[in-house]
N, C-alpha and C. Protein backbone atom coordinates (compact mmCIF):
# COMPACT_ATOMS: atom_id res chain seq x y z
N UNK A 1 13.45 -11.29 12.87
CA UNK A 1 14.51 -11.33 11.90
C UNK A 1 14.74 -12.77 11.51
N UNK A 2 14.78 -12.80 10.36
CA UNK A 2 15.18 -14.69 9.82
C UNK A 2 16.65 -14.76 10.00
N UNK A 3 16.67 -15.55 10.48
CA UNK A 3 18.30 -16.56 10.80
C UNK A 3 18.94 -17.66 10.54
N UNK A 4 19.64 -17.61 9.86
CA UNK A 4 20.11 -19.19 9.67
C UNK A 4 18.93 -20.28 10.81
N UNK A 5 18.81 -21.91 10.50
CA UNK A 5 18.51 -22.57 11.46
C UNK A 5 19.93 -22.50 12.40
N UNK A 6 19.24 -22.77 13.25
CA UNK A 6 20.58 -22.65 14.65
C UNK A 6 21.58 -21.99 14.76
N UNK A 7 21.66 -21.02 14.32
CA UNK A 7 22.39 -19.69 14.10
C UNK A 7 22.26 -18.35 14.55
N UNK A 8 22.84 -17.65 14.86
CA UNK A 8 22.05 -16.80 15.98
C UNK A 8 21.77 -15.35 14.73
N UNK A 9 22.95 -15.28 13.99
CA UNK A 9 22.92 -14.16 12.84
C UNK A 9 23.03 -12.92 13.77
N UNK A 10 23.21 -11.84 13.29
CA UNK A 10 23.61 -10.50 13.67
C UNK A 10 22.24 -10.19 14.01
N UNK A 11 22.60 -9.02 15.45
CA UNK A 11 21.35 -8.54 15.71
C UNK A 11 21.29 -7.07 15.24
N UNK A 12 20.13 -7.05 14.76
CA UNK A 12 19.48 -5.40 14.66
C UNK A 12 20.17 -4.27 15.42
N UNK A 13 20.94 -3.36 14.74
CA UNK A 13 21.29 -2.05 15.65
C UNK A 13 20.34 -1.42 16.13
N UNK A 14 19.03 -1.48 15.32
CA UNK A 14 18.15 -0.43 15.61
C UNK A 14 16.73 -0.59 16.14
N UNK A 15 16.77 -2.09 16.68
CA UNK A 15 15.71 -3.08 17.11
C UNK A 15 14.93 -2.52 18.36
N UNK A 16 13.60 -1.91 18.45
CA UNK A 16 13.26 -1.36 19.58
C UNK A 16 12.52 -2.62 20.68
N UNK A 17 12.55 -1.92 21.77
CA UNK A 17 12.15 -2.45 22.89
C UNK A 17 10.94 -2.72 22.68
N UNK A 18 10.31 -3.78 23.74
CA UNK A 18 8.71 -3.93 23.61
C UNK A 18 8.41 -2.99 24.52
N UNK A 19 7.12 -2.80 24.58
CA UNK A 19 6.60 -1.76 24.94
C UNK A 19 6.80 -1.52 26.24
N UNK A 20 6.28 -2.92 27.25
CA UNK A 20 7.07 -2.43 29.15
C UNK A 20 8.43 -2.52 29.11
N UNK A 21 9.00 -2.67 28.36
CA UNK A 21 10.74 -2.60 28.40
C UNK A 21 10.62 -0.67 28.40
N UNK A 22 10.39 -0.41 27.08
CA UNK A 22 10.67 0.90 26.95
C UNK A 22 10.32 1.75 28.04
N UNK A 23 9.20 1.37 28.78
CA UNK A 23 8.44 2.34 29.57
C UNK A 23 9.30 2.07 31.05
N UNK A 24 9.85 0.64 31.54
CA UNK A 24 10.25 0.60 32.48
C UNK A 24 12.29 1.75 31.86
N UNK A 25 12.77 1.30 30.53
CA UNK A 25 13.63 2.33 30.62
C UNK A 25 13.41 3.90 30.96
N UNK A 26 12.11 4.13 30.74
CA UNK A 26 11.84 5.56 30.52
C UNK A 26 11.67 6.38 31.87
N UNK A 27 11.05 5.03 32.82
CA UNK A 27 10.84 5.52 34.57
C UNK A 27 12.24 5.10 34.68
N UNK A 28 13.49 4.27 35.07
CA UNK A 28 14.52 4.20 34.98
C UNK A 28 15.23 5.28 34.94
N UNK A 29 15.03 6.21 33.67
CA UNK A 29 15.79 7.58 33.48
C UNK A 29 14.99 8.76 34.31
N UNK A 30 14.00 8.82 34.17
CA UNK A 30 13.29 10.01 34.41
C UNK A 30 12.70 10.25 35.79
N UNK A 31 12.63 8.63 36.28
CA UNK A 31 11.82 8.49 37.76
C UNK A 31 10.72 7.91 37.62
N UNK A 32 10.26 7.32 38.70
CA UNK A 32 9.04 6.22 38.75
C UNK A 32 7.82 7.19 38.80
N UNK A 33 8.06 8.11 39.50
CA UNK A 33 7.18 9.02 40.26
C UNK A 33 6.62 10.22 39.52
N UNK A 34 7.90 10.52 38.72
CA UNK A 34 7.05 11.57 38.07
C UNK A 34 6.70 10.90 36.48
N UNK A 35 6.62 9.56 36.38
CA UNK A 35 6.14 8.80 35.31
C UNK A 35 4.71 8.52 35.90
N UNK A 36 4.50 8.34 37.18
CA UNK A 36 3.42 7.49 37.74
C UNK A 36 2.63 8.70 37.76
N UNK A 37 2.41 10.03 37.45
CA UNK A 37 1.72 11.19 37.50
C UNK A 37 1.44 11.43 36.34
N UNK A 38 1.35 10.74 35.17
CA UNK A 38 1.46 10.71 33.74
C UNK A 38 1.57 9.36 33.29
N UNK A 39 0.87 8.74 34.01
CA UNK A 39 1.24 7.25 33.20
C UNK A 39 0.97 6.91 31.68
N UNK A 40 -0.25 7.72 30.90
CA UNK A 40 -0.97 7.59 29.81
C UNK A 40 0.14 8.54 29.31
N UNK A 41 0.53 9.36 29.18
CA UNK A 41 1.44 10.61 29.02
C UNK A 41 2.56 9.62 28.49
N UNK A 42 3.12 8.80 29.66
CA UNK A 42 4.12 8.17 28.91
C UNK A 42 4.42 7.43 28.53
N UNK A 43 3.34 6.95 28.20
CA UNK A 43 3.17 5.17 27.46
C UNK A 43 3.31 5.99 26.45
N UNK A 44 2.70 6.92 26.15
CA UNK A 44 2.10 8.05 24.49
C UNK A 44 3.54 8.03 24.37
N UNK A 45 4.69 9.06 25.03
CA UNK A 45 5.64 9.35 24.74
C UNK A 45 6.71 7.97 24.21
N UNK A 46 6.54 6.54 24.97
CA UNK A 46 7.52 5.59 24.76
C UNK A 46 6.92 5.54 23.23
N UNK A 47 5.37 5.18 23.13
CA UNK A 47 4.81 5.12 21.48
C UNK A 47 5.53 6.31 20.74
N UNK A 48 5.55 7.52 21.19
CA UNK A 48 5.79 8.46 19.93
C UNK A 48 7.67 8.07 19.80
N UNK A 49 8.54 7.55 20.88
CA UNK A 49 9.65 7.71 20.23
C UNK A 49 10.16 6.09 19.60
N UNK A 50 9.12 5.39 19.32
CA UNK A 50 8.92 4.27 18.79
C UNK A 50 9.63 3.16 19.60
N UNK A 51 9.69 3.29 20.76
CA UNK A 51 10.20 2.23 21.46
C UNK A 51 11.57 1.70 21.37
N UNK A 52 12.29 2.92 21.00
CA UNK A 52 14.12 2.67 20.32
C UNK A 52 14.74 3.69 21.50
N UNK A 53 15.45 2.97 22.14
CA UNK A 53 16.44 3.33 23.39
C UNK A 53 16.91 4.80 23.12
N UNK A 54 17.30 4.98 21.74
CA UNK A 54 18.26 6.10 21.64
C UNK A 54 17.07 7.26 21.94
N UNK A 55 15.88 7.32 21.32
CA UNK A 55 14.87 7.77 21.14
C UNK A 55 14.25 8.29 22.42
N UNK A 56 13.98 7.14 23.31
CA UNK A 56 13.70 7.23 24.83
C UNK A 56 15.04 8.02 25.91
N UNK A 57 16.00 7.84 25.37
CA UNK A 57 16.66 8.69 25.86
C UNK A 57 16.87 9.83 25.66
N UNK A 58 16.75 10.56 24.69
CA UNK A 58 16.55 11.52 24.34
C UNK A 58 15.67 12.63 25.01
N UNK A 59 14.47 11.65 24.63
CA UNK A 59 13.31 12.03 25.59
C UNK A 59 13.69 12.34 27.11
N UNK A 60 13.98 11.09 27.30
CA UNK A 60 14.23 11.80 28.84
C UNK A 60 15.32 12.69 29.26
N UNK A 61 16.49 12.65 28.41
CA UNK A 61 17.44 14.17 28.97
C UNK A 61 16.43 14.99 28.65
N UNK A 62 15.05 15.17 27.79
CA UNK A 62 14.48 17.08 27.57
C UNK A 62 13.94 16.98 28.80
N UNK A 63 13.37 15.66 29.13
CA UNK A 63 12.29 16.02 30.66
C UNK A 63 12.98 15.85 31.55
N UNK A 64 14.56 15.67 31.93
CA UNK A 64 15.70 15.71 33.10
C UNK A 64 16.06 17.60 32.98
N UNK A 65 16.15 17.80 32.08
CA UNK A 65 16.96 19.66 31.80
C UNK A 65 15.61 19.92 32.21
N UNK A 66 14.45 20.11 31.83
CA UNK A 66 13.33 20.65 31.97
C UNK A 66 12.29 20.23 33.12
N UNK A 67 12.40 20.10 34.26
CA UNK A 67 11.49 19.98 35.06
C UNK A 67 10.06 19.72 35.08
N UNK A 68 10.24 21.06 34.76
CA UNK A 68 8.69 21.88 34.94
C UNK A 68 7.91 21.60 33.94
N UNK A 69 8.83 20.71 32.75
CA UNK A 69 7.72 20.26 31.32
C UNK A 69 6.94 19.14 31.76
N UNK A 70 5.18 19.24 31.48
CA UNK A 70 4.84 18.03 31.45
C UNK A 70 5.86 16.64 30.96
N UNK A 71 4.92 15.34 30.99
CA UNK A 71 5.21 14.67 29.98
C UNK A 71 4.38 14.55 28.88
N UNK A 72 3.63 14.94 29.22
CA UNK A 72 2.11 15.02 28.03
C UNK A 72 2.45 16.02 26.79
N UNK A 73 3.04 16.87 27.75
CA UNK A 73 3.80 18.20 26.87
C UNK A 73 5.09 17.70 25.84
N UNK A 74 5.89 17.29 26.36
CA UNK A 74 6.80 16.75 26.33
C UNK A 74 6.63 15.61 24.57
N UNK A 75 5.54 14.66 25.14
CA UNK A 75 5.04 13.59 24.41
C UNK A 75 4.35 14.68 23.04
N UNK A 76 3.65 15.37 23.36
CA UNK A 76 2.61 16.39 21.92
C UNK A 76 4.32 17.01 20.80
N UNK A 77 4.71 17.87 21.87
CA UNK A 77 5.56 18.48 21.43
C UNK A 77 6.68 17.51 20.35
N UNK A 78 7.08 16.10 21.01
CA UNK A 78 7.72 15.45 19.86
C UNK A 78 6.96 14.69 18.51
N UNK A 79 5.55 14.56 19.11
CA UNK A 79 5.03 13.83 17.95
C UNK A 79 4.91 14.53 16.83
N UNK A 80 5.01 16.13 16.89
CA UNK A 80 5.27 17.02 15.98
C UNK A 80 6.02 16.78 14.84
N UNK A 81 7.35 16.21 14.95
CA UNK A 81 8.42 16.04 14.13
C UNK A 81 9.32 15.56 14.83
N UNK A 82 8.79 13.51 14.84
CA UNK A 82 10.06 13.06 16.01
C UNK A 82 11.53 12.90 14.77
N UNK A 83 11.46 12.88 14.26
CA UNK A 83 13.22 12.70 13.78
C UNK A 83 13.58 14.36 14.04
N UNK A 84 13.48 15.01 13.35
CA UNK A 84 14.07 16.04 13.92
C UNK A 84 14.36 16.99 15.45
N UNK A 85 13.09 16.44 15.93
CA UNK A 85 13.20 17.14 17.57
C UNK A 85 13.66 16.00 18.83
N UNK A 86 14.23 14.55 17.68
CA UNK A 86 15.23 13.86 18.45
C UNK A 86 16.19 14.28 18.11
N UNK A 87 16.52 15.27 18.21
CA UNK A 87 17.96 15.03 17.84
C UNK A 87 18.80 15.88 19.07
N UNK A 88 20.00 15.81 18.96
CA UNK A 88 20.79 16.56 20.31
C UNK A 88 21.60 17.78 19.82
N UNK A 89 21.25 18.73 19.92
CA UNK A 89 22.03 20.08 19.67
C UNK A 89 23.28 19.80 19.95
N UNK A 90 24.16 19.10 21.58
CA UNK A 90 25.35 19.14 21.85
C UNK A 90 25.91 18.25 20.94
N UNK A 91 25.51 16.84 20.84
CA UNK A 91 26.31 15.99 20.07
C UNK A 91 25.26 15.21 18.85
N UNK A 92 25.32 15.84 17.79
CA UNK A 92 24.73 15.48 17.00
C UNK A 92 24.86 14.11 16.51
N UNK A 93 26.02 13.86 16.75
CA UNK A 93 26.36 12.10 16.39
C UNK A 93 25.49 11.15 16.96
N UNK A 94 25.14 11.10 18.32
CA UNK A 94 23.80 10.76 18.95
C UNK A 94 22.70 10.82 19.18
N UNK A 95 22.19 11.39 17.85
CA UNK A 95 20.92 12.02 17.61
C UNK A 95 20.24 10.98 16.85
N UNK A 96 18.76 10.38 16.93
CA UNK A 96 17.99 10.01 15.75
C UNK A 96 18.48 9.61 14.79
N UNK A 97 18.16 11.17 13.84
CA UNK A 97 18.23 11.69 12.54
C UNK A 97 19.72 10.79 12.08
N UNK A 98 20.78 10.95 12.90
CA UNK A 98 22.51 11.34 12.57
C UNK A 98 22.08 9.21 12.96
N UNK A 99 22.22 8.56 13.62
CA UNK A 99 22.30 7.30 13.97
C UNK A 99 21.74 6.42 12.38
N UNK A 100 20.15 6.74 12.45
CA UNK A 100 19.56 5.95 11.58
C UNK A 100 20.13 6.38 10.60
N UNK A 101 20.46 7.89 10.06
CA UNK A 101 21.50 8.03 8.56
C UNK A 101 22.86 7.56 8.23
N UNK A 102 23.28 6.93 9.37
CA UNK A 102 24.65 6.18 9.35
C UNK A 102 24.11 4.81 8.95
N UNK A 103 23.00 4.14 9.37
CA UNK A 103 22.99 2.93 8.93
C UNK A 103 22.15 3.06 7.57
N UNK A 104 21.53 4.08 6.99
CA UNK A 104 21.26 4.06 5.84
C UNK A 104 22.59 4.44 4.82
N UNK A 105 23.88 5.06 5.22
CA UNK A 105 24.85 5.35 4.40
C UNK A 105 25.59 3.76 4.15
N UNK A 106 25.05 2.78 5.25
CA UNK A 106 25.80 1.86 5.23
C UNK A 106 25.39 0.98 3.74
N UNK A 107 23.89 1.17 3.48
CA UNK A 107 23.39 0.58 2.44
C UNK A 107 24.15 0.42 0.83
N UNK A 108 23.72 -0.01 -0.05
CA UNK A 108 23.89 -0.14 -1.37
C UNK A 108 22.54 1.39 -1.69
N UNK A 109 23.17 1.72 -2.88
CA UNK A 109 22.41 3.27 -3.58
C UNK A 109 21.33 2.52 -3.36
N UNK A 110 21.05 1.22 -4.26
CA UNK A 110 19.46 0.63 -5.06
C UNK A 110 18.68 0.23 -3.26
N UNK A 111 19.44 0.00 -2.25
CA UNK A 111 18.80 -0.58 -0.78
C UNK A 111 18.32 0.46 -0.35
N UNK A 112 19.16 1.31 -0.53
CA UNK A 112 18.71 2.88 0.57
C UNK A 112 17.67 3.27 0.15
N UNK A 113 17.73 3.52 -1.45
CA UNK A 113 16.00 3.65 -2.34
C UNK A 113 15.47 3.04 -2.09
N UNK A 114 15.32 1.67 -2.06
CA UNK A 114 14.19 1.01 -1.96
C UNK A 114 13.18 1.28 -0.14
N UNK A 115 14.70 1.52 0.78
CA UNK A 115 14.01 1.90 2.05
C UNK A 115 12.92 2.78 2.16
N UNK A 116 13.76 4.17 1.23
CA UNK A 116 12.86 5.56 1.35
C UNK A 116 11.72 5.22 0.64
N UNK A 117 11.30 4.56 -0.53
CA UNK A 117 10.41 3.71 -1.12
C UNK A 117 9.46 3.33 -0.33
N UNK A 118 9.60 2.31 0.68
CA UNK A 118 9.01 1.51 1.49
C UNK A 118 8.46 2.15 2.59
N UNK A 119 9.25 3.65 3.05
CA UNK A 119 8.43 4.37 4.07
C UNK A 119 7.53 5.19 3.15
N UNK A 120 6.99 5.10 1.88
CA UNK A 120 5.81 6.08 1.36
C UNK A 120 4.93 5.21 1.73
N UNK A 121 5.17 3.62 1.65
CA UNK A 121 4.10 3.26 1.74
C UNK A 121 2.99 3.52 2.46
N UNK A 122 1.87 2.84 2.87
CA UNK A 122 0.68 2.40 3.99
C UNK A 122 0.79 2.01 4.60
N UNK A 123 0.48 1.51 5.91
CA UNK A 123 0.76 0.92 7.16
C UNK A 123 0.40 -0.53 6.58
N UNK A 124 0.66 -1.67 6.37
CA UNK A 124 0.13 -2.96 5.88
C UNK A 124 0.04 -3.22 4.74
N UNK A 125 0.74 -2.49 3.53
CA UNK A 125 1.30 -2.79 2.03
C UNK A 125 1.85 -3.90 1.93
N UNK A 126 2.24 -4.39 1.32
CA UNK A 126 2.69 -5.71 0.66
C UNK A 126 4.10 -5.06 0.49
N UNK A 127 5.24 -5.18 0.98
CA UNK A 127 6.56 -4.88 1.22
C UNK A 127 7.14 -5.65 -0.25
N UNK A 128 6.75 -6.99 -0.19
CA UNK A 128 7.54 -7.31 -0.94
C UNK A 128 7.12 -7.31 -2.25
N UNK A 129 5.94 -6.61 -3.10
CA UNK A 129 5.26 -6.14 -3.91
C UNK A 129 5.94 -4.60 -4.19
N UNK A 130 6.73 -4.36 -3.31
CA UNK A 130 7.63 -2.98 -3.58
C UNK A 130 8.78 -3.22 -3.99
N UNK A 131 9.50 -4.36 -3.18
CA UNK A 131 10.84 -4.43 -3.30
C UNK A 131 11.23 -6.24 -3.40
N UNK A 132 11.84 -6.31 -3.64
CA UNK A 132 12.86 -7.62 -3.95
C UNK A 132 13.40 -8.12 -2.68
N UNK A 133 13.03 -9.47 -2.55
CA UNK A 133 13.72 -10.56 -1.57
C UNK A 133 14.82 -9.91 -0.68
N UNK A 134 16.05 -10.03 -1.58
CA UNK A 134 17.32 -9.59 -1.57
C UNK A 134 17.67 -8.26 -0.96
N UNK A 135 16.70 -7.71 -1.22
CA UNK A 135 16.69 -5.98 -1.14
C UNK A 135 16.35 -6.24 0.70
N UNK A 136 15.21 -6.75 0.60
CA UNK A 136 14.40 -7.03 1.98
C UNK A 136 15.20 -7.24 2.74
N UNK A 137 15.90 -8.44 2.42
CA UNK A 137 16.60 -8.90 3.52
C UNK A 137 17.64 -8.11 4.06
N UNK A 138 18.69 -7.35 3.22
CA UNK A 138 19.78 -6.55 2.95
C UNK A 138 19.37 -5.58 4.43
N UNK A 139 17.61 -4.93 3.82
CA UNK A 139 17.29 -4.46 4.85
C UNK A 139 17.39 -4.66 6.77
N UNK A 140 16.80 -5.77 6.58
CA UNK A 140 16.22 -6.63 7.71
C UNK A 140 17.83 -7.01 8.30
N UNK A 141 18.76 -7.12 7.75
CA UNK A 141 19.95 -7.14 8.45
C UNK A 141 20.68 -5.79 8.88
N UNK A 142 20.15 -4.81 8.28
CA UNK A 142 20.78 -3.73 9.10
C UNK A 142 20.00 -3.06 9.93
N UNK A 143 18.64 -3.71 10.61
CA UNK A 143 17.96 -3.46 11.26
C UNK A 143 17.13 -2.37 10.82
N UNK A 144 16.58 -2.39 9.80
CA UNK A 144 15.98 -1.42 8.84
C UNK A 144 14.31 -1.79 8.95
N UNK A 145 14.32 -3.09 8.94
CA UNK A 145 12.98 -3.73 8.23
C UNK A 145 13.00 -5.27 9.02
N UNK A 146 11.56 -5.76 9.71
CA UNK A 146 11.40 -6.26 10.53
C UNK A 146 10.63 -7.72 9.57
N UNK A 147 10.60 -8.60 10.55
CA UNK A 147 10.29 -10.00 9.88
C UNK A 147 8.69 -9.76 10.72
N UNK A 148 7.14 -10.02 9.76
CA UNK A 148 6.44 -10.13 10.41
C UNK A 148 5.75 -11.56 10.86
N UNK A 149 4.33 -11.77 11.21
CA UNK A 149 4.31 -12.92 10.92
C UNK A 149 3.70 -13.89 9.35
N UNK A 150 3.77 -15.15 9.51
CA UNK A 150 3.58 -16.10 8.26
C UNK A 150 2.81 -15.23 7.69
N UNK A 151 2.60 -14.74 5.88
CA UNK A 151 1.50 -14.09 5.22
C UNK A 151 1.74 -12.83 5.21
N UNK A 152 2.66 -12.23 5.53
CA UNK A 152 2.85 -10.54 5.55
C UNK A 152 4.30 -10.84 6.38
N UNK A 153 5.70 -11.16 5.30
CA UNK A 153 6.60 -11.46 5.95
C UNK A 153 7.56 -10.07 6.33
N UNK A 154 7.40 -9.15 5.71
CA UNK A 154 8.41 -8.19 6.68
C UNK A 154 7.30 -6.96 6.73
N UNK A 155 7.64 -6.05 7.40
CA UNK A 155 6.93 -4.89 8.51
C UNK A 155 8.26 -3.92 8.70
N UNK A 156 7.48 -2.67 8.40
CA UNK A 156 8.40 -1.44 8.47
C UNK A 156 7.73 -0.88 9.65
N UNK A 157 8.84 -0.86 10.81
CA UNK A 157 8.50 -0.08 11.90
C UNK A 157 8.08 1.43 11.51
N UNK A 158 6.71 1.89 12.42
CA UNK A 158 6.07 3.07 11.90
C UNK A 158 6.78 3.77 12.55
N UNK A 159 7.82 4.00 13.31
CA UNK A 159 8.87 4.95 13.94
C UNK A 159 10.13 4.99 12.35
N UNK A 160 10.32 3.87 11.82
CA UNK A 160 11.04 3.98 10.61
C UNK A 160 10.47 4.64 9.60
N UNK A 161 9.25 4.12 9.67
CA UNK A 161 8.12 4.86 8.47
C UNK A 161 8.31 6.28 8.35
N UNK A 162 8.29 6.83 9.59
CA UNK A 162 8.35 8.53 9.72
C UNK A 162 9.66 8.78 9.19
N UNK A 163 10.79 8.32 10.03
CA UNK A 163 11.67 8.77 9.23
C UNK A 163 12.60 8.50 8.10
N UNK A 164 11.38 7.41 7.52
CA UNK A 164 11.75 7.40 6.08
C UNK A 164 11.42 8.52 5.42
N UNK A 165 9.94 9.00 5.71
CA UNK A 165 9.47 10.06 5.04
C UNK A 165 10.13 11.16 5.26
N UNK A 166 10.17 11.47 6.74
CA UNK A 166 11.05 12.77 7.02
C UNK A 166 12.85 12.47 5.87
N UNK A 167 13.06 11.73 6.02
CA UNK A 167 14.60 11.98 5.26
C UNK A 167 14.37 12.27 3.91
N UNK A 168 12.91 11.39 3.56
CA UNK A 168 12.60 12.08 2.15
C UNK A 168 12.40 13.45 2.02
N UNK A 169 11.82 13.80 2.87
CA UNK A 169 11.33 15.31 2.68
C UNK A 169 12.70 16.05 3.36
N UNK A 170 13.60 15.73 3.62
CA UNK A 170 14.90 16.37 4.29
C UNK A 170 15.86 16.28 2.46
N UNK A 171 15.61 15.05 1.88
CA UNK A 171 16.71 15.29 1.28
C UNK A 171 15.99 15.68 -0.12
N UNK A 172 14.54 15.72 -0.44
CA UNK A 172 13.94 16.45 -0.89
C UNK A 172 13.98 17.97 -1.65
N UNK A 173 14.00 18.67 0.03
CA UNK A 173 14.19 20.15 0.11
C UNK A 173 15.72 20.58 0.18
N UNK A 174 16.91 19.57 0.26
CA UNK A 174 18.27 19.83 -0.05
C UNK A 174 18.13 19.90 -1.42
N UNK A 175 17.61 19.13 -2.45
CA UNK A 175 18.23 19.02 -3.50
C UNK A 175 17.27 20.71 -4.46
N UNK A 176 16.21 21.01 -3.76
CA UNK A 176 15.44 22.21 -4.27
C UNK A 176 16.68 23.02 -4.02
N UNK A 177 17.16 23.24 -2.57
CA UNK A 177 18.07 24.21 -2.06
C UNK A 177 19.14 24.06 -3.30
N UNK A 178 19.46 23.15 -3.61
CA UNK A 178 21.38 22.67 -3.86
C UNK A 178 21.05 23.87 -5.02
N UNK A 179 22.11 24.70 -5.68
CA UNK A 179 22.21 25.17 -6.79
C UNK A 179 22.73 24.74 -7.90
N UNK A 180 22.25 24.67 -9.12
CA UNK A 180 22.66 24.21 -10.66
C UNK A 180 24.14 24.34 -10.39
N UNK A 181 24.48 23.00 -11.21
CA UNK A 181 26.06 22.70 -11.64
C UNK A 181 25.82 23.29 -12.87
């Protein structure tokens, strides 16, 4: 994230872990032991819930209620459709889907477009060949859109990517549903 010089600037709500962070949260919740019987299983699984706490937790209340589920299982079964099969039946407010759409309501109309925009892209598009400085940054402060390095300056997390697309295709098939005014 760019920051003022010597300034610390606001951090990312939605900033994921590096990769042994996530995995040591994930044995943390779930157990060392029955991670260490699946180790490839759940590196896959920290990758499929993109390395975002809320995400990994999630994960691990299905494999805390569920025992008897692999993690391999566990890991296939979400890569299916992770925004939607993160989400929490009891409290939807802590779900994925419900979190990241609060910080997209937080946006400007023209920011939020340009987000859903930016997840059609390709993995390694030219970001700012889509969208505007301003826009970028707008992003990159609500933890939307990541600073990469020199020559390819921002990077859309491919855990964002998905559910850019998924919200496209969520709010997509609302507006087919909605009926004529």
């Amino acid at each position: 994230m760019r920051r003022p010089p010597g300034g610390s600037g606001p951090r990312p709500p939605l900033g994921p872990l590096r990769a042994e962070e996530a995995y040591a949260l994930l044995s943390g919740l779930v157990g060392a032991e029955r991670l260490a019987a699946e180790r490839g299983a759940a590196r896959r699984l920290t990758t499929v819930c993109g390395h975002f706490p809320l995400a990994l937790r999630i994960a691990a209340g299905r494999l805390l209620t569920r025992p008897g589920l692999a993690v391999a299982d566990c890991a296939n079964w979400l890569a299916e459709d992770p925004p939607a099969r993160l989400a929490l039946a009891e409290d939807a407010r802590l779900s994925v889907p419900e979190v990241f759409g609060r910080a997209l309501d937080t946006l400007a109309p023209d920011t939020r477009a340009a987000f859903l925009r930016l997840g059609g892209l390709d993995e390694g598009a030219d970001l700012s060949a889509a969208a505007g400085e301003s826009v970028l940054e707008q992003l990159v402060e609500a933890g939307l859109l990541e600073d990469g390095p020199p020559g390819r300056p921002y990077r859309l997390h491919d855990f964002l990517r998905v559910y850019a697309r998924w919200h496209g295709r969520s709010d997509g098939a609302a507006a087919v549903a909605a009926p004529p005014r």
